[in-house]
C-alpha atoms as a PDB file:
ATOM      1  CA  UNK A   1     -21.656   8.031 -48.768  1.00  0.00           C
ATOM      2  CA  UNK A   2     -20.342   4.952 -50.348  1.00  0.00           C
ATOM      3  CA  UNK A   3     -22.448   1.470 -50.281  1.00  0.00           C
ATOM      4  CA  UNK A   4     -20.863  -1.853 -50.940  1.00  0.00           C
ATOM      5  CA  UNK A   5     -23.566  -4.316 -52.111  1.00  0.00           C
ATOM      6  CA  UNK A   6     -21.881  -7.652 -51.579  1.00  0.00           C
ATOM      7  CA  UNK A   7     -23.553 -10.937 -52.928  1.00  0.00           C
ATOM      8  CA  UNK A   8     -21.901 -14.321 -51.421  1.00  0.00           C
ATOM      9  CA  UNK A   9     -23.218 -17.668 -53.228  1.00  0.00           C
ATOM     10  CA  UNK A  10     -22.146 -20.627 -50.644  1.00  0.00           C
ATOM     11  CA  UNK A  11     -20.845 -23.916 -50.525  1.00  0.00           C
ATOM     12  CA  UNK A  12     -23.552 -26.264 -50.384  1.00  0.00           C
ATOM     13  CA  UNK A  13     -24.572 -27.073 -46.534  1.00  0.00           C
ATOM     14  CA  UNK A  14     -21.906 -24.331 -45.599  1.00  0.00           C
ATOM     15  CA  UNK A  15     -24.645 -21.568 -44.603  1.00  0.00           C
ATOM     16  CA  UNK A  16     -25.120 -22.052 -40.758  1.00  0.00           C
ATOM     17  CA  UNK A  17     -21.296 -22.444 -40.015  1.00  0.00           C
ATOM     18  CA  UNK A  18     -20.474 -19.305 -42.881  1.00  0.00           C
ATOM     19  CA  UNK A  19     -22.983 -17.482 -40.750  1.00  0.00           C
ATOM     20  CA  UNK A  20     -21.576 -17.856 -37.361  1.00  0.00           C
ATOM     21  CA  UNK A  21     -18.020 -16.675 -38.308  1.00  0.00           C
ATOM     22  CA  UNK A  22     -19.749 -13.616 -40.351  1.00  0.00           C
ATOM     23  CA  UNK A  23     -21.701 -12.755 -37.003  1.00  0.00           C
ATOM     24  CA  UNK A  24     -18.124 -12.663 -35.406  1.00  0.00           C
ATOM     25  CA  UNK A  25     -16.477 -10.579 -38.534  1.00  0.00           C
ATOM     26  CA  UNK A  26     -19.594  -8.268 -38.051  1.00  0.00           C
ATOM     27  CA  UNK A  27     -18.287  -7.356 -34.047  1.00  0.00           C
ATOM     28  CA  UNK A  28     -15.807  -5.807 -35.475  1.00  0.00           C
ATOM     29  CA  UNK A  29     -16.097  -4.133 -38.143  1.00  0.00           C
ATOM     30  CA  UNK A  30     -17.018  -0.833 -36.814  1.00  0.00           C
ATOM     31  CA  UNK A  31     -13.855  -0.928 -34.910  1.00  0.00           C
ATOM     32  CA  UNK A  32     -12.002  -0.362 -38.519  1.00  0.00           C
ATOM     33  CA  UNK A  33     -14.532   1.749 -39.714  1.00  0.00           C
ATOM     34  CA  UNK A  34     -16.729  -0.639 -41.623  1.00  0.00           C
ATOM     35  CA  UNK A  35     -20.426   0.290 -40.941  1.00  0.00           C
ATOM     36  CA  UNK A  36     -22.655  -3.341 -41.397  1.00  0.00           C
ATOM     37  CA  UNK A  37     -26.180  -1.619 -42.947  1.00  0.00           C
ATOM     38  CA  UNK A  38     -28.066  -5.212 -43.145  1.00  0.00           C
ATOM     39  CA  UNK A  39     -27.839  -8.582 -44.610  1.00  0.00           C
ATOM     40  CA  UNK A  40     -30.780 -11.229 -46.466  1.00  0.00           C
ATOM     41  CA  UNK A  41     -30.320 -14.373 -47.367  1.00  0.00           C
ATOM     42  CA  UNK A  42     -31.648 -15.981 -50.908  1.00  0.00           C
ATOM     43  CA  UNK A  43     -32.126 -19.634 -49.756  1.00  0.00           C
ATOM     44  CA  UNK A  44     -32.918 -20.732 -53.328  1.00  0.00           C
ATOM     45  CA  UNK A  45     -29.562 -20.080 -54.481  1.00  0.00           C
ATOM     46  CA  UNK A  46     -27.555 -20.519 -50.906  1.00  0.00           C
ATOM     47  CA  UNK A  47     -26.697 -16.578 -51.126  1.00  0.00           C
ATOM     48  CA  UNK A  48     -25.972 -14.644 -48.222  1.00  0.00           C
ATOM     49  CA  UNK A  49     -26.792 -11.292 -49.656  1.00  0.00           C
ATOM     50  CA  UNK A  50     -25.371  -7.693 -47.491  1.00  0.00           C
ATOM     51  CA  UNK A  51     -24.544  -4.242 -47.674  1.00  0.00           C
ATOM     52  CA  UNK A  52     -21.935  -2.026 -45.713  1.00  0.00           C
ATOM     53  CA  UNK A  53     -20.826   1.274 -46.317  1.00  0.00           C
ATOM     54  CA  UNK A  54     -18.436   4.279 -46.038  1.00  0.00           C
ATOM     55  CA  UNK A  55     -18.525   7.689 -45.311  1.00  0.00           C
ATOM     56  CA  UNK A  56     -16.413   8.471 -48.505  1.00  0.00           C
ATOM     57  CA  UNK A  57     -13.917   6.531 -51.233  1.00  0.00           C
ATOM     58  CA  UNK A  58     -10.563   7.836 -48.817  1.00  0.00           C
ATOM     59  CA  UNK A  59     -12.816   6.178 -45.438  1.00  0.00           C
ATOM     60  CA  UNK A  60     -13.719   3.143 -47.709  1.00  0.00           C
ATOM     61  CA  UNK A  61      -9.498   2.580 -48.333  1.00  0.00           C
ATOM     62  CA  UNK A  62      -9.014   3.243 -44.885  1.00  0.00           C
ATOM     63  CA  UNK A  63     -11.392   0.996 -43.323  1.00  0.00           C
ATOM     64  CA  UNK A  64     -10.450  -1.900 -45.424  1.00  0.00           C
ATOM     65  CA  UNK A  65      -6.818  -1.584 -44.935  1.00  0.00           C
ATOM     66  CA  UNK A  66      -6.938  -1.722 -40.900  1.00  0.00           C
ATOM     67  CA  UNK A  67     -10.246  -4.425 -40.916  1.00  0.00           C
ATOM     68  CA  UNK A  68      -8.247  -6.473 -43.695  1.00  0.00           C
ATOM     69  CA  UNK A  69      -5.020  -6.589 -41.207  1.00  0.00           C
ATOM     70  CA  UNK A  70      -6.470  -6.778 -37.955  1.00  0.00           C
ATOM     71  CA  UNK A  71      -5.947  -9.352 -36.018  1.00  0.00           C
ATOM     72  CA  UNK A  72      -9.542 -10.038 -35.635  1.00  0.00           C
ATOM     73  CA  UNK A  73      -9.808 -11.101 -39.040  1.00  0.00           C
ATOM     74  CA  UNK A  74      -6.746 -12.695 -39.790  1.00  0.00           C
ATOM     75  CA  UNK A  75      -7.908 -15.396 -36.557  1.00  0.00           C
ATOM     76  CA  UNK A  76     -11.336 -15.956 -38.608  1.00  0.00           C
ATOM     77  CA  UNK A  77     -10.293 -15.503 -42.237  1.00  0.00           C
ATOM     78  CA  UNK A  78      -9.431 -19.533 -43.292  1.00  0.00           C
ATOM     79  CA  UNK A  79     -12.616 -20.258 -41.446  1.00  0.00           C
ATOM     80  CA  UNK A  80     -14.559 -18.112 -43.791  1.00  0.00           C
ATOM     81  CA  UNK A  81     -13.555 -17.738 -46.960  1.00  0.00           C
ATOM     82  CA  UNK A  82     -13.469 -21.435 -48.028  1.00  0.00           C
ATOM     83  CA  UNK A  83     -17.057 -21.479 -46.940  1.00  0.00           C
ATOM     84  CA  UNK A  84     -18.024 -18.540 -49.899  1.00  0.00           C
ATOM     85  CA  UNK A  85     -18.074 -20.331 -53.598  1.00  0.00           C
ATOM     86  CA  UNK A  86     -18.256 -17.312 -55.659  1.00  0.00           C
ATOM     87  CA  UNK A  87     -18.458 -13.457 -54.321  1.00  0.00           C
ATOM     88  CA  UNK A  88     -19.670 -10.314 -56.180  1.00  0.00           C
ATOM     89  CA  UNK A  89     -19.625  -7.026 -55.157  1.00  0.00           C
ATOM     90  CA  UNK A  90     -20.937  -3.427 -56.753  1.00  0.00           C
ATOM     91  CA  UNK A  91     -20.054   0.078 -55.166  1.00  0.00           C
ATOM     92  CA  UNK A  92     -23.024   1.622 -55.272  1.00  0.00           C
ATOM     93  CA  UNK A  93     -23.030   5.873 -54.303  1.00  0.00           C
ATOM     94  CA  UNK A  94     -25.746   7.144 -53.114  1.00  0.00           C
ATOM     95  CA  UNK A  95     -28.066   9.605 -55.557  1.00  0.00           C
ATOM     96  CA  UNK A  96     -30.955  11.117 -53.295  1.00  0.00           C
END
């Protein structure tokens, strides 16, 4: 099992309207094979913290490529991405 912690800082005053178009990235996502685990937010630092994973690296390549060009995303993708300042991601596999 592969885990993608993914750590979004936002725009300033950006977090309600990032958060609405995430909620209608997450619908679909387990379409493409993209499994949402859970999400936090750090309102100190206007993060938007989450974590989805992967059955395996091969899955994880997969999913990506078909969620990447659906046509799901490509309809919300300018929406979202100017709203994210900075993004950070680690690939985390699981140990026990």
């Amino acid at each position: 099992m592969i885990f993608e912690l993914r750590i979004y800082r936002l725009h300033k005053g950006k977090k309600k309207a990032f958060t609405q178009q995430f909620n209608k990235a997450k619908k679909f996502m387990k379409k493409y094979g993209v499994t949402f685990v859970t999400a936090w937010e750090n309102a100190e630092k206007d993060e938007f913290i989450w974590i989805r994973s992967f059955a395996n690296a091969k899955a994880r390549d997969k999913a990506l490529e078909a969620y990447y060009g659906s046509p799901e995303w490509l309809k919300i993708v300018g929406l979202i991405r100017p709203k994210i300042a900075r993004r950070e991601v680690r690939i985390m596999n699981k140990v026990a």
